[in-house]
Protein backbone atom coordinates (compact mmCIF):
# COMPACT_ATOMS: atom_id res chain seq x y z
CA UNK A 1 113.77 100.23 130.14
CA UNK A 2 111.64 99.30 127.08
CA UNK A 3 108.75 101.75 125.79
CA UNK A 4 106.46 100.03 123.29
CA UNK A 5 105.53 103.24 122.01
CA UNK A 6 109.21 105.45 121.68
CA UNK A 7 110.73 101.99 120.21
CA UNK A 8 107.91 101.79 117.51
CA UNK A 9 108.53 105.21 116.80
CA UNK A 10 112.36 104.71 116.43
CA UNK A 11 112.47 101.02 114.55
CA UNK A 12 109.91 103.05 112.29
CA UNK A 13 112.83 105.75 111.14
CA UNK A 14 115.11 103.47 111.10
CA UNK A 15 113.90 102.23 108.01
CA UNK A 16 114.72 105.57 106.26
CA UNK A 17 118.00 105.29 107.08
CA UNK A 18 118.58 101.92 106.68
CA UNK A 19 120.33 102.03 103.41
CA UNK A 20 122.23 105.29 101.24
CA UNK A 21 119.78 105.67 98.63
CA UNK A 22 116.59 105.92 101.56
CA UNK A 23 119.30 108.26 103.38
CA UNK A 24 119.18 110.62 100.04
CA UNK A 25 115.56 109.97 99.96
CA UNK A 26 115.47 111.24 103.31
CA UNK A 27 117.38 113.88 102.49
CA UNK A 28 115.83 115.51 99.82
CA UNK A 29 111.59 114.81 101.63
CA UNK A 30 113.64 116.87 104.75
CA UNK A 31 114.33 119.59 102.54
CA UNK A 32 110.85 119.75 100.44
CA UNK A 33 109.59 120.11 103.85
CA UNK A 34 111.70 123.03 105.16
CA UNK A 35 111.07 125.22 101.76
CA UNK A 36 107.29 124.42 101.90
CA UNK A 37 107.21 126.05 105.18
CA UNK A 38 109.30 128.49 103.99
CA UNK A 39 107.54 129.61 101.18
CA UNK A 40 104.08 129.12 103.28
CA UNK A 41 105.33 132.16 105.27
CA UNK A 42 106.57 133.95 102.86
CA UNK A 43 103.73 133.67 100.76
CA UNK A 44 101.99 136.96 101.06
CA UNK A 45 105.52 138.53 99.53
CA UNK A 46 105.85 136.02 96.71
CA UNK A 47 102.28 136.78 95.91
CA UNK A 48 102.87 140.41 95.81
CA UNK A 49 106.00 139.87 93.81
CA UNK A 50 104.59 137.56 91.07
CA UNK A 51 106.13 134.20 91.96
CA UNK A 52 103.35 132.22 91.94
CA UNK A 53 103.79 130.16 88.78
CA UNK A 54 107.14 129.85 89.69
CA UNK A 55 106.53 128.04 92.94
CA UNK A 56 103.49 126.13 91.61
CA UNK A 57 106.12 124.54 88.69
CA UNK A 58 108.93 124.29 91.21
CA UNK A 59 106.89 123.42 94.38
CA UNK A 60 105.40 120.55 92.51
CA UNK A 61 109.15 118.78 91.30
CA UNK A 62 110.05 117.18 94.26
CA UNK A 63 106.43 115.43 95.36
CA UNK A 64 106.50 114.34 91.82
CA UNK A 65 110.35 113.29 91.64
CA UNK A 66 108.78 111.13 94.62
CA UNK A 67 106.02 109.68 92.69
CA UNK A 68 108.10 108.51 89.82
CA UNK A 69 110.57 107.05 92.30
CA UNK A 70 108.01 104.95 93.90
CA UNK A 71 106.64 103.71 90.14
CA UNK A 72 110.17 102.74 89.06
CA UNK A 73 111.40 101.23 92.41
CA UNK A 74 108.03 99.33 92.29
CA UNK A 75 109.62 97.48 89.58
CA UNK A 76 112.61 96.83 91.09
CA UNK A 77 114.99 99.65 89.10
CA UNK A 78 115.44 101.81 91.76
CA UNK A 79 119.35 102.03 91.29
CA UNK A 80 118.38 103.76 88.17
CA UNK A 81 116.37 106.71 90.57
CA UNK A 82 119.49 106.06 93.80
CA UNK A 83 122.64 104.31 94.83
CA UNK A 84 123.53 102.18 97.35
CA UNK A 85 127.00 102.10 97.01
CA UNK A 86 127.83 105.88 96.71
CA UNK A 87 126.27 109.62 97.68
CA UNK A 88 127.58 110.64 94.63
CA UNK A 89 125.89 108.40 92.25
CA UNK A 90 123.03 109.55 93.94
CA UNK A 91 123.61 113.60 93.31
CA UNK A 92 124.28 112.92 90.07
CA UNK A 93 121.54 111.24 89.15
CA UNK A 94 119.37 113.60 90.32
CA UNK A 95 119.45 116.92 88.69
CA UNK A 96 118.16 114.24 85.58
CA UNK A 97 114.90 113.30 86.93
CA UNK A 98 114.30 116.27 88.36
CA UNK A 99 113.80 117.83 84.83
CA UNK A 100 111.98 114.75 84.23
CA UNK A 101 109.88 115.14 87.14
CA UNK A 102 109.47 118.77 86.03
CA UNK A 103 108.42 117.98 82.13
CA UNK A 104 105.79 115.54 83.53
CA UNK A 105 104.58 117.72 86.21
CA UNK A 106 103.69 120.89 83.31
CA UNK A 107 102.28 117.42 81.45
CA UNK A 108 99.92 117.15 84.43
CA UNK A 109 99.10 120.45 84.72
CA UNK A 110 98.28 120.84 81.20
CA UNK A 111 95.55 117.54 81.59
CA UNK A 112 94.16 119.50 84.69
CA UNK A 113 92.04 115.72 85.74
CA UNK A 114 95.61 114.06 86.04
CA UNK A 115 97.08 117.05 88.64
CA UNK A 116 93.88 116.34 90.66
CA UNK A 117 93.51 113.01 90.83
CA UNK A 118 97.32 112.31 91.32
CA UNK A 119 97.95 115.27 93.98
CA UNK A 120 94.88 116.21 95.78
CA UNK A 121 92.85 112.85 95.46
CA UNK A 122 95.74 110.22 95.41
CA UNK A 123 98.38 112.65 97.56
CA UNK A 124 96.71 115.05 99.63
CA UNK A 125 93.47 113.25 100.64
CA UNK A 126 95.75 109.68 100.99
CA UNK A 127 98.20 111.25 103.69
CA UNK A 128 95.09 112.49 105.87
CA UNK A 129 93.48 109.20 105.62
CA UNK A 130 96.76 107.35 106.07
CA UNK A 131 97.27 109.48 109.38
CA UNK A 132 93.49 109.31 110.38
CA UNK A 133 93.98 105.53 109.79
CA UNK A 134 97.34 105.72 111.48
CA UNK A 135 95.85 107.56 115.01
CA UNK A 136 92.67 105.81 115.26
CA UNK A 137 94.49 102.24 115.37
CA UNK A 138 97.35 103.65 117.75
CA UNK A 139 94.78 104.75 120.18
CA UNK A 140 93.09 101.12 120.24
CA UNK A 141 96.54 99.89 120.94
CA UNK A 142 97.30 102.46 123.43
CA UNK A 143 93.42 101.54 125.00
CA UNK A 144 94.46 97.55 124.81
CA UNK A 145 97.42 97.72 126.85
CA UNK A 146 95.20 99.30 129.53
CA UNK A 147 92.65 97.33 129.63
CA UNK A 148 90.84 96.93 133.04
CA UNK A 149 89.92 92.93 134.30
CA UNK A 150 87.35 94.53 136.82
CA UNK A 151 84.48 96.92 135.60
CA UNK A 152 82.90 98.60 138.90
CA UNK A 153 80.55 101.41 139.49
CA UNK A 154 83.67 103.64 139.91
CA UNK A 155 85.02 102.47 136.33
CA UNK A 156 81.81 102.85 134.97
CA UNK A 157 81.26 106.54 136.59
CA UNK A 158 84.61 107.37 135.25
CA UNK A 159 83.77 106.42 131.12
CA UNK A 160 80.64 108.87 131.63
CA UNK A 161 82.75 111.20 132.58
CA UNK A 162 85.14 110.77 129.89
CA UNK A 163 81.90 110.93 127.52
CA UNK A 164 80.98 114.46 128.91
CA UNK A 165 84.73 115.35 128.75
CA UNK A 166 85.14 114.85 125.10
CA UNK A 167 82.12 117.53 124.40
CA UNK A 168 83.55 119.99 126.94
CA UNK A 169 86.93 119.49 125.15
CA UNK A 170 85.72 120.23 121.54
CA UNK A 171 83.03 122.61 122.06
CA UNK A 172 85.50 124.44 124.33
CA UNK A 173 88.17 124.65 121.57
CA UNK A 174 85.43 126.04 119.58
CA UNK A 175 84.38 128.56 121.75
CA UNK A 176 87.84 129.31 123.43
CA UNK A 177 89.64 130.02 120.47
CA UNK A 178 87.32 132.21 118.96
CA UNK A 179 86.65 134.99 121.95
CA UNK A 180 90.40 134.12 123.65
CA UNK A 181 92.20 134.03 120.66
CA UNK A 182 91.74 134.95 117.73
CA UNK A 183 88.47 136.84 117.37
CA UNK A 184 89.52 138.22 113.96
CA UNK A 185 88.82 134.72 112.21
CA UNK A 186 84.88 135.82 112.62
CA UNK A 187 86.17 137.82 109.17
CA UNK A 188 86.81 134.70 107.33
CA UNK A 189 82.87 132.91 107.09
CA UNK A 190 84.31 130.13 105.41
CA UNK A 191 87.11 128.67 107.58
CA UNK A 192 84.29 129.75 110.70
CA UNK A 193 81.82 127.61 108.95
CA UNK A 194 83.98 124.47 108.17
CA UNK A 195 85.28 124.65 111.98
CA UNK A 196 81.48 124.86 113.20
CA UNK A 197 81.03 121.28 110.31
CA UNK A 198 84.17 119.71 111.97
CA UNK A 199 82.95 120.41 115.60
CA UNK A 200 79.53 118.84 114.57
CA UNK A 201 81.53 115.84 113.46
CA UNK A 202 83.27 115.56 116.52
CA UNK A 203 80.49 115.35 118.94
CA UNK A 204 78.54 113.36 116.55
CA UNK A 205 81.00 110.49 116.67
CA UNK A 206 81.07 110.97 120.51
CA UNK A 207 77.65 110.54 120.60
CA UNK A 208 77.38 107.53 118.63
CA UNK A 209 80.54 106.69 120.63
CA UNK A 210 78.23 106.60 123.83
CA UNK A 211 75.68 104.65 122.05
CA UNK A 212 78.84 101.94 121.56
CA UNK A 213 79.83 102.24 125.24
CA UNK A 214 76.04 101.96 126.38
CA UNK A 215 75.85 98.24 124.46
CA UNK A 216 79.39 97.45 125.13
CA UNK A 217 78.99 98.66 129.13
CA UNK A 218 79.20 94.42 130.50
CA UNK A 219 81.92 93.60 127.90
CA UNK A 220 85.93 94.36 127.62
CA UNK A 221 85.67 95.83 124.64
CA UNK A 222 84.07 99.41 126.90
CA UNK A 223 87.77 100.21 127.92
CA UNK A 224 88.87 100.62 124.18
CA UNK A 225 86.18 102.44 123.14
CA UNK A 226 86.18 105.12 126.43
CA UNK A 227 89.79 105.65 125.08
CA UNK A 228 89.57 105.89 121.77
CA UNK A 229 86.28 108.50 121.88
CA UNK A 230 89.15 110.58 124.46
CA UNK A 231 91.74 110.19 122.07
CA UNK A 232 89.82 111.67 118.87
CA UNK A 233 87.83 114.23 120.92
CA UNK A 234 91.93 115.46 121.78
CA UNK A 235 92.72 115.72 118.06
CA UNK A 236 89.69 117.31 117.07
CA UNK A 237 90.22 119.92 119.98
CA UNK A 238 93.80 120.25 118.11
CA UNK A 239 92.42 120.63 114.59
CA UNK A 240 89.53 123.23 115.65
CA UNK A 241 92.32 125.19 116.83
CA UNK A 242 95.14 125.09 113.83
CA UNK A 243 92.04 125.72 112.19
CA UNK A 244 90.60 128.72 113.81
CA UNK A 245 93.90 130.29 114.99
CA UNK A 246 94.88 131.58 111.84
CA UNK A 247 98.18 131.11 109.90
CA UNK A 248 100.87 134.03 110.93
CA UNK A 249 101.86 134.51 107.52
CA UNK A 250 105.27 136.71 107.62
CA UNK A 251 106.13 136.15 110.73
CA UNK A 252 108.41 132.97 110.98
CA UNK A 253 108.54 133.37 115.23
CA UNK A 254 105.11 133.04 115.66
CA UNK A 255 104.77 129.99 112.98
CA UNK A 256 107.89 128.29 115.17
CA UNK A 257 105.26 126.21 117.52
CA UNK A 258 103.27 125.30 114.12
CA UNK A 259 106.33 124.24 112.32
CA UNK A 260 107.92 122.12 115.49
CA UNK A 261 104.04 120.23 115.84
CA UNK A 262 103.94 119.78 112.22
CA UNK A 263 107.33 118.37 111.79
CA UNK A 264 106.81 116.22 114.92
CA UNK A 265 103.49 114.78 113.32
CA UNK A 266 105.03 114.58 109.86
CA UNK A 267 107.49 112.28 111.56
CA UNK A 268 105.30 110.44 113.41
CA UNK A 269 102.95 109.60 110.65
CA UNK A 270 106.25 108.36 108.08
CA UNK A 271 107.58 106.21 111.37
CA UNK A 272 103.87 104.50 110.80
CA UNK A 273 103.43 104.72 107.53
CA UNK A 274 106.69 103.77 106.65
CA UNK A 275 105.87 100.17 108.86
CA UNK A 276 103.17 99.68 107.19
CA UNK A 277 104.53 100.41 103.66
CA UNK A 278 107.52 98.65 103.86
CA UNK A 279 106.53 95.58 106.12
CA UNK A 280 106.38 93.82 102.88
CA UNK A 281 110.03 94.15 101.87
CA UNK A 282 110.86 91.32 104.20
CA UNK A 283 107.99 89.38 103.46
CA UNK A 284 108.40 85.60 102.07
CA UNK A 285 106.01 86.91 98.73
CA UNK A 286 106.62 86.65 94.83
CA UNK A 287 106.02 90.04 94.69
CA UNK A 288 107.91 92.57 97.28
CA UNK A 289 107.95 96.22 97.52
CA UNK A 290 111.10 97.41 98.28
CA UNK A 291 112.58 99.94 100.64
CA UNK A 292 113.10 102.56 98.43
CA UNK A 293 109.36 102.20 96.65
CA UNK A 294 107.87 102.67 100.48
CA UNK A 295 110.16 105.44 101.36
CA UNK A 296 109.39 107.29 98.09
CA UNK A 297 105.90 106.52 98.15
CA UNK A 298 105.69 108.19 101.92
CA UNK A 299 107.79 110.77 100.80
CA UNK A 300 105.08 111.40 98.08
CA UNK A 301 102.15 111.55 99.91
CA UNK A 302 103.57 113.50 102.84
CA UNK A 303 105.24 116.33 100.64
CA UNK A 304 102.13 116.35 97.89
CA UNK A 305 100.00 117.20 100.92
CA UNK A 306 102.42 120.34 101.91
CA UNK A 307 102.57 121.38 98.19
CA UNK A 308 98.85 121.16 97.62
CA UNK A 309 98.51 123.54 100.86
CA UNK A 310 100.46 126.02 99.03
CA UNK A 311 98.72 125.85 95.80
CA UNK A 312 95.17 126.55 97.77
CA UNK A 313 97.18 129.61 99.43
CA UNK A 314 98.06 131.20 95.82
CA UNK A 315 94.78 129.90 93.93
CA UNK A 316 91.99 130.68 96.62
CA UNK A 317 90.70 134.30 97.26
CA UNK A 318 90.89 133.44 101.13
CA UNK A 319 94.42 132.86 101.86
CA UNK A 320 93.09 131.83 105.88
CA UNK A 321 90.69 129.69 104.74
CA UNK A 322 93.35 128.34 101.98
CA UNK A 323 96.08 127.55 105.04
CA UNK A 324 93.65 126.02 107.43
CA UNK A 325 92.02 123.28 104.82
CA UNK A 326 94.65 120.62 105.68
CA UNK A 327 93.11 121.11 109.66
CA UNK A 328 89.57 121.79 108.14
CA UNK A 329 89.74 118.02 106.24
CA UNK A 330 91.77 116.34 108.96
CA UNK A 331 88.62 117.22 111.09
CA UNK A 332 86.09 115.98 109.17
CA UNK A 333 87.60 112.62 108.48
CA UNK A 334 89.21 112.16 111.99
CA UNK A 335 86.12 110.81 113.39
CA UNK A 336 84.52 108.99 110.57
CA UNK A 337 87.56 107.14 110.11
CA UNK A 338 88.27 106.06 113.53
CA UNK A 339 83.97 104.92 114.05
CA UNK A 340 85.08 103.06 110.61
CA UNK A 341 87.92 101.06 112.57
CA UNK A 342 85.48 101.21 115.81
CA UNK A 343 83.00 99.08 114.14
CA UNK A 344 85.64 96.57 113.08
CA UNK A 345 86.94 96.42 116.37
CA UNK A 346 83.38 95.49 118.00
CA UNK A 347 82.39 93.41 115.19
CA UNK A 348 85.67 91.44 115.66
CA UNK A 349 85.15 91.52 119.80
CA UNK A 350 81.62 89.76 118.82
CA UNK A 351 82.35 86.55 117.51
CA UNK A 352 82.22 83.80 119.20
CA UNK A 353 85.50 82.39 120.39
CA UNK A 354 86.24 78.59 119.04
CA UNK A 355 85.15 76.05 121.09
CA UNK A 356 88.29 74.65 123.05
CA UNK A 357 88.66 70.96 123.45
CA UNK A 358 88.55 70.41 127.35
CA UNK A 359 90.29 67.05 128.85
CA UNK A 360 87.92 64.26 129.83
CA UNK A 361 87.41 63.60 133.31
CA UNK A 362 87.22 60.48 134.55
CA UNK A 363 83.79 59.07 135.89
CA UNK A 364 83.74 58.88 139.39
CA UNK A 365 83.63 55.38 140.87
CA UNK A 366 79.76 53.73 141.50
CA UNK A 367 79.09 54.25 145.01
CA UNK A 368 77.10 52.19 147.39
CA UNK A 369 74.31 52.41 149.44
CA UNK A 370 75.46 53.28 152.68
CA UNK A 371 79.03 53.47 151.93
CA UNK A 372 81.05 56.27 151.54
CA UNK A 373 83.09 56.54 148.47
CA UNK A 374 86.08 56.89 150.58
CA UNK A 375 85.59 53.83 151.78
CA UNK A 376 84.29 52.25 148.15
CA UNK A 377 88.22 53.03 147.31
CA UNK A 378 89.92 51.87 149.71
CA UNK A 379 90.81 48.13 149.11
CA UNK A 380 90.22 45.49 152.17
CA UNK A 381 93.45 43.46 152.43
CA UNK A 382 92.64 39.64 152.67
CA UNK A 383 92.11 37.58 155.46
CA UNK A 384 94.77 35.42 156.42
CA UNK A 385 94.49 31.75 155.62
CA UNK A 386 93.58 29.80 158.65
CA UNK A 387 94.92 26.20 159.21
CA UNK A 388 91.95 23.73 159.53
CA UNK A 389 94.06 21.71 162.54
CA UNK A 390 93.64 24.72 164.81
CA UNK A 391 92.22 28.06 165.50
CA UNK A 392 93.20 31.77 163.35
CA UNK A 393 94.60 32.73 166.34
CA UNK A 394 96.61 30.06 167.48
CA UNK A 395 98.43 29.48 163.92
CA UNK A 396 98.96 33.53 163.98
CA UNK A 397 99.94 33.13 167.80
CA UNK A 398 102.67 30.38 167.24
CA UNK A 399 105.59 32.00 165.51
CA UNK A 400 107.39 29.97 162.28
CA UNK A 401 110.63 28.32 163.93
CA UNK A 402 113.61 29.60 162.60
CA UNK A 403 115.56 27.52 160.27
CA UNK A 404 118.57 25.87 161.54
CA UNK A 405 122.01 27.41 159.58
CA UNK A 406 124.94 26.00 159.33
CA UNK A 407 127.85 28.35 160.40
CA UNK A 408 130.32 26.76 158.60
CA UNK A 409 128.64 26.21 155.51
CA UNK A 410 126.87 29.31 155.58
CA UNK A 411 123.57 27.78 153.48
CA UNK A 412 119.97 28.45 154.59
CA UNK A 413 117.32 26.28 154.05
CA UNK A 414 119.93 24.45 151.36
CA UNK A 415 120.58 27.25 149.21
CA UNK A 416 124.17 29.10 149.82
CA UNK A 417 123.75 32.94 151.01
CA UNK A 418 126.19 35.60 149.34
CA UNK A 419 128.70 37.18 151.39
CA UNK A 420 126.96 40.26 152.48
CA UNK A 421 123.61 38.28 153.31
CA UNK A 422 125.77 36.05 155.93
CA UNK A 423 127.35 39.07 157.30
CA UNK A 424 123.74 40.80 157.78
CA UNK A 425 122.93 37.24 159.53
């Protein structure tokens, strides 16, 4: 049995793996990820001990190791950054350009505009719109494989439902996490504050959402909106509570659920991203981008966004509020990305279809008065000739005398029969 959605997911990966050098690539974005969550925990300890430079210089390699790997594969000389032929050629040519990465990483950080705009514009704020862009269009191709033929009072009842839902879901998460939860976070006014922004963001795009469904309510294009306003109201819910929950710094058990949901999103935005990156490698174009320069430039944003996390932790005063701002921005752009690709969707559901060229139809035959045209069809045979000697009925009365045949000869009216036709006679 085929699932649209589990074999996107899985023709996705397989374009990590599809060759050595993305397998190395692979490799070394698996374990960026696993010491960013690492030190993440750990953070309040390497803070106490002094480490912080040390993990902002070292923390920052890999993501840029990444970025350089998607410039020169670009290009085309990515068997100068991996190997296809060999693991080996690939370990050895990377302790190299990870002291390169490293000298133009402190060359970065020494600009101060270039760190920003490469890592928290270009890397952090690119992988949240990349997955807001990511869900939004999933859940209007989850919504069009669902879509209903028939619109009823019952379907229609059940949207306004669904639009009442969404606010009971956010508001809720809110609310719910906050006296159920964790009523500590009422210390940290910031991360409170930018949770109370990103719930006002979510129910604004619901409501604007309804305002969509209320013109849209006689067309097909309500079923795909319903959905999609459910499936962002769900991931705002989600984000109000990474957000408000608190990190458990320290405590590597209680981050285990945090770490499994990151590393299951993390994967399902590169099976997406990675699609959409490297579609163009087998495209018929003068100019391709290869595997490896959309695996590496995944790998990039994906890992800058983890490392940029970490750098808030150990920069801001607020450690919470610091942890949560991945959650805090995912919230706020959630919804104004997906009304974004809402408004392209309707606009697109608006135009006019092109005229279709329908077969002509062939005039029906003249009819006449008092005849029906079943009867203005219908063809009268002719009348038979009559014989002016004697009446129609005695020339159709007297039969035609048969022709005399000669057996032996076997001829009929003077013209010889074939051998079948005399045996028939």
């Amino acid at each position: 049995m085929d699932i649209p959605v589990l074999s996107r997911f899985i023709e996705g990966l397989k374009l990590f793996f599809s060759t050595k050098g993305m397998r190395w690539l692979t490799i070394i974005f698996l374990l960026s990820v696993f010491l960013a969550k690492i030190t993440e925990a750990a953070s309040p300890w390497l803070q106490l001990w002094g480490f912080g430079l040390l993990i902002l210089i070292l923390g920052g390699a890999l993501p840029t190791f990444f970025f350089i790997a998607a410039i020169i594969s670009l290009f085309g000389f990515q068997k100068f950054i991996v190997s296809d032929e060999s693991y080996l050629g690939s370990i050895l040519r990377f302790p190299i350009w990870y002291f390169v990465s490293l000298f133009v990483l402190f060359g970065m950080l020494m600009t101060g505009v270039l760190f920003q705009l490469v890592f928290v514009i270009f890397g952090f704020l690119g992988w949240i719109v990349f997955q807001a862009y990511l869900a939004s269009r999933s859940s209007l191709r989850y919504a069009e494989s669902v879509t209903l033929e028939k619109r009823g009072k019952l379907m229609m009842t059940l949207y306004t439902l669904i639009y009442f839902f969404n606010y009971i879901v956010v508001i809720g998460a809110f609310i719910a996490t906050i006296l159920f939860i964790n009523p500590a976070i009422l210390a940290s006014l910031a991360t409170v504050a930018i949770a109370l922004i990103g719930t006002i963001f979510a129910c604004g795009f619901n409501f604007i959402n309804g305002m969509i469904q209320i013109r849209e309510r006689n067309k097909r294009s309500i079923d795909n909106v319903s959905l999609l306003g459910l499936f962002i109201s769900l991931y705002s819910a989600y984000f109000i509570y990474n957000v408000l929950s608190g990190p458990s710094f320290g405590d590597p058990i209680a981050m285990l659920p945090e770490i499994i949901l990151s590393v299951f999103f993390i994967l399902y935005a590169i099976s997406n991203v990675g699609l959409t990156v490297t579609s163009r490698a087998d495209m018929d174009t003068r100019w391709k981008v290869s595997k490896e320069a959309g695996g590496a430039f995944t790998f990039f944003l994906a890992s800058s966004y983890s490392y940029v996390i970490i750098l808030y932790i150990f920069i801001f005063p607020d450690p919470i509020f610091a942890s949560s701002l991945g959650d805090s921005v995912k919230l706020l752009l959630f919804p104004l990305v997906a009304l974004i690709l809402e408004l392209i969707y309707i606009r697109k559901w608006r135009k006019e279809p092109e005229p279709k060229k329908v077969p002509e139809v062939p005039s029906e035959p003249e009819t006449i008065e008092g005849v029906t045209p079943e009867e203005a069809i219908t063809e009268t045979p002719p009348e038979p000739e009559t014989i002016e000697e004697g009446t129609p009925e005695e020339s159709i009365a007297e039969p035609p005398s048969e022709p005399e045949m000669d057996e032996e000869e076997g001829v009929l009216g003077g013209f010889p029969m074939d051998d079948e036709e005399s045996e028939g006679a």
